[in-house]
Protein backbone atom coordinates (compact mmCIF):
# COMPACT_ATOMS: atom_id res chain seq x y z
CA UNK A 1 -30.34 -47.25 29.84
CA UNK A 2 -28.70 -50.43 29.27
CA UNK A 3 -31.38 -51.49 26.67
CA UNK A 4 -32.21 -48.34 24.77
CA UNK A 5 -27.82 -48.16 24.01
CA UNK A 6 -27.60 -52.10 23.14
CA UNK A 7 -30.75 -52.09 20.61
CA UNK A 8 -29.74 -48.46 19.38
CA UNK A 9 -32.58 -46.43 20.37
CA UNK A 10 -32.18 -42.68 20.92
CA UNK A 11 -34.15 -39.77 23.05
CA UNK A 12 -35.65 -37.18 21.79
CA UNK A 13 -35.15 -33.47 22.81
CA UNK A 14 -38.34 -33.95 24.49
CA UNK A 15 -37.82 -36.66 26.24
CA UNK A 16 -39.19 -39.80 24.34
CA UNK A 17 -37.87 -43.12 22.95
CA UNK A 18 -36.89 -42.98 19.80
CA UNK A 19 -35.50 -45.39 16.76
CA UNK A 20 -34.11 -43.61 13.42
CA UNK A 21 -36.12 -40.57 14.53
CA UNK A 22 -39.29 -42.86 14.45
CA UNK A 23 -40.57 -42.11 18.37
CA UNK A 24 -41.13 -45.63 20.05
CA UNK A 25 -43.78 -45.78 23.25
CA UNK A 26 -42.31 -45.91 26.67
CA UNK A 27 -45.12 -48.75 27.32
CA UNK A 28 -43.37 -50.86 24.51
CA UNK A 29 -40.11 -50.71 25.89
CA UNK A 30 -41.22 -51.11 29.77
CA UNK A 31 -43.11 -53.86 28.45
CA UNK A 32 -40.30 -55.52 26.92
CA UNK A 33 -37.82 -54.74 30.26
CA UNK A 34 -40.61 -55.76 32.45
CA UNK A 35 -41.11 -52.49 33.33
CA UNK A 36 -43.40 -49.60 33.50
CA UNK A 37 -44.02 -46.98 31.42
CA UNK A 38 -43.03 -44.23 34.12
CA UNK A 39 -39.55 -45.70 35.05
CA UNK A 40 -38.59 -45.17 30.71
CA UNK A 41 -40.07 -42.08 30.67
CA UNK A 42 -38.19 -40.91 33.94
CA UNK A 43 -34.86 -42.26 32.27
CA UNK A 44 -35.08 -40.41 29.16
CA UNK A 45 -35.79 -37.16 31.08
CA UNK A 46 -32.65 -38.22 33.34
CA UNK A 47 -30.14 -38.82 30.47
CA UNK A 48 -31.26 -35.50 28.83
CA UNK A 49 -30.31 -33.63 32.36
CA UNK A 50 -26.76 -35.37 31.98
CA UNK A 51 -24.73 -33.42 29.39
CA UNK A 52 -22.47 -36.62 28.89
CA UNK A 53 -25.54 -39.22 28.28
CA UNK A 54 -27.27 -35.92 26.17
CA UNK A 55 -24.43 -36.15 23.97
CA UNK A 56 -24.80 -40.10 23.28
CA UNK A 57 -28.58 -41.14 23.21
CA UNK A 58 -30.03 -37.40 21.13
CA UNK A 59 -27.37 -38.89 18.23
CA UNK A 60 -28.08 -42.50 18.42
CA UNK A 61 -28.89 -44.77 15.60
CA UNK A 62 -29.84 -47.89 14.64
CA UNK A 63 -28.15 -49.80 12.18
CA UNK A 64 -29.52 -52.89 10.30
CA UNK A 65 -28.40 -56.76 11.47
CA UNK A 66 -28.25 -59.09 8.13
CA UNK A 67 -27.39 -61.92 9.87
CA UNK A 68 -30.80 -62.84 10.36
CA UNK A 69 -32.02 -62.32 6.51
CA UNK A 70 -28.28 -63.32 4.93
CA UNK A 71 -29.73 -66.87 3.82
CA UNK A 72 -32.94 -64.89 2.07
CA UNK A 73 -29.95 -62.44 0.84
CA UNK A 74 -27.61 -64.75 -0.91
CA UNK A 75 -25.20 -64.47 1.50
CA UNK A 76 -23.38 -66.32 4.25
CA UNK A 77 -22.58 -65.76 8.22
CA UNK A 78 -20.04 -66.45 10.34
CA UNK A 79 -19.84 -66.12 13.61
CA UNK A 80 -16.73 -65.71 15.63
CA UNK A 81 -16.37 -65.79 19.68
CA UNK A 82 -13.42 -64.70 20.90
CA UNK A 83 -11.44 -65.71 23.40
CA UNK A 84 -10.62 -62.09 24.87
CA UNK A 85 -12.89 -60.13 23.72
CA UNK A 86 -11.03 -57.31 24.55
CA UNK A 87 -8.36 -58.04 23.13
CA UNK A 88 -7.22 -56.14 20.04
CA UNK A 89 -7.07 -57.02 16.95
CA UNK A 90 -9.55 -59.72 16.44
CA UNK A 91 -11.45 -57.97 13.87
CA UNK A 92 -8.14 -57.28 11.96
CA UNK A 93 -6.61 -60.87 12.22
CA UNK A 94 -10.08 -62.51 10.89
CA UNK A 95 -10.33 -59.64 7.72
CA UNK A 96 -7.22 -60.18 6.63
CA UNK A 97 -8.08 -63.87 6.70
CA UNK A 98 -10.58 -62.93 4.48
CA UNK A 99 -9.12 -60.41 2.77
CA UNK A 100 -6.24 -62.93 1.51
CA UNK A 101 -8.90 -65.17 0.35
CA UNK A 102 -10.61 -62.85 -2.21
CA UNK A 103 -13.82 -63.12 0.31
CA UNK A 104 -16.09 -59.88 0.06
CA UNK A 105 -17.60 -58.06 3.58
CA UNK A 106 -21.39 -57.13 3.33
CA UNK A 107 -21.56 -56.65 6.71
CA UNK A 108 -19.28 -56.33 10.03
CA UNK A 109 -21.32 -56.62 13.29
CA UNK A 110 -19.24 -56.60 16.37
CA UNK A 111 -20.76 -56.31 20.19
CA UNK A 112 -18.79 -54.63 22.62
CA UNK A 113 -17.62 -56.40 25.53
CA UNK A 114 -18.67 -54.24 27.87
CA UNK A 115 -22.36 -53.79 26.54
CA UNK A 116 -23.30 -57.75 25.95
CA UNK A 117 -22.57 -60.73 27.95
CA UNK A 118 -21.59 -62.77 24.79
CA UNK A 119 -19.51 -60.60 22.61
CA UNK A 120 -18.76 -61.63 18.83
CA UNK A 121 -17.76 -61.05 15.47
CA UNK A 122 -20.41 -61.46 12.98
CA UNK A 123 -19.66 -61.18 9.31
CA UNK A 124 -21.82 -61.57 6.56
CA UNK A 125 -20.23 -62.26 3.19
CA UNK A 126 -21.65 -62.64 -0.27
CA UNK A 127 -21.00 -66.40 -1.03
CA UNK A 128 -20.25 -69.38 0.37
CA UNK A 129 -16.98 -69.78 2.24
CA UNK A 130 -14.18 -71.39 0.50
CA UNK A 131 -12.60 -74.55 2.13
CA UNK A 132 -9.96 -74.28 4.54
CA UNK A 133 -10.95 -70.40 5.13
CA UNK A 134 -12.66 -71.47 8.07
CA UNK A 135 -9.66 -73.79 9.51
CA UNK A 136 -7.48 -70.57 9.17
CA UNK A 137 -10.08 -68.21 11.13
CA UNK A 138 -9.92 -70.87 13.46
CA UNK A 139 -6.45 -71.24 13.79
CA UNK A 140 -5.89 -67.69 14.73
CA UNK A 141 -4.68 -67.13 18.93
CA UNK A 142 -7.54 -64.74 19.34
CA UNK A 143 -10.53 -66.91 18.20
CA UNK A 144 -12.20 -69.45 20.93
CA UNK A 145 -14.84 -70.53 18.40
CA UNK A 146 -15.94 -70.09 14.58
CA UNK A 147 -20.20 -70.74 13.87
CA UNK A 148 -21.22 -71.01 10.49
């Protein structure tokens, strides 16, 4: 369940995997979990019997990452790790950081503490970041580490 929520696939009302309402093959994903084929297909039917899970994975959607294409984009990435991450207001402190500078979002990418062993802030902006912009992000109490 664990890898259908992190990489934003959905289930079907009959029980498959699906992606943007494109249906994926349980042997792709056990394949990819180390898996097989029955144990994905026997989760899917299980969250559809649980009116809480239901509710979640039949409206789930993937969105886009531009981290990985920025470059080809014109646009740059940084990468914040925080030092809590859950601690509020780290995505605040580090837009207003931007904000003050002039610097325009694209993107705001943000994995949840709970769902991902290494949870950060990426942001992909459309130029190059201005000196000292960085020094500030860096400076903030929340932020353990700034990748560019």
């Amino acid at each position: 369940m664990r890898f259908l929520l992190e990489n934003g696939f959905g289930v079907t009302e009959d029980g498959r995997i699906s992606c943007n309402g494109i249906e994926v093959p349980a042997t792709a994903v056990a394949k990819v979990i180390g898996s097989d084929r029955r144990v994905v297909d026997s989760t899917a039917h299980r969250i559809l019997e649980r009116p809480f899970l239901r509710g979640i994975f039949l409206n789930m959607r993937a969105t886009p990452d531009l981290s990985r294409v920025a470059e080809s984009l014109g646009f740059s990435v940084v990468t914040v790790l925080p030092k809590n991450a859950s601690e509020r207001g780290i995505v605040g402190a580090v837009v207003q950081v931007l904000a003050h500078h002039d610097i325009s979002i694209r993107q705001i990418f943000v994995t949840d503490p709970e769902f991902s062993e290494e949870p950060k802030l990426v942001i992909i902006i459309e130029k190059i970041m201005p000196v000292g912009v960085i020094e500030k992000i860096r400076a903030l109490t929340q932020v353990k580490q700034v990748i560019i």
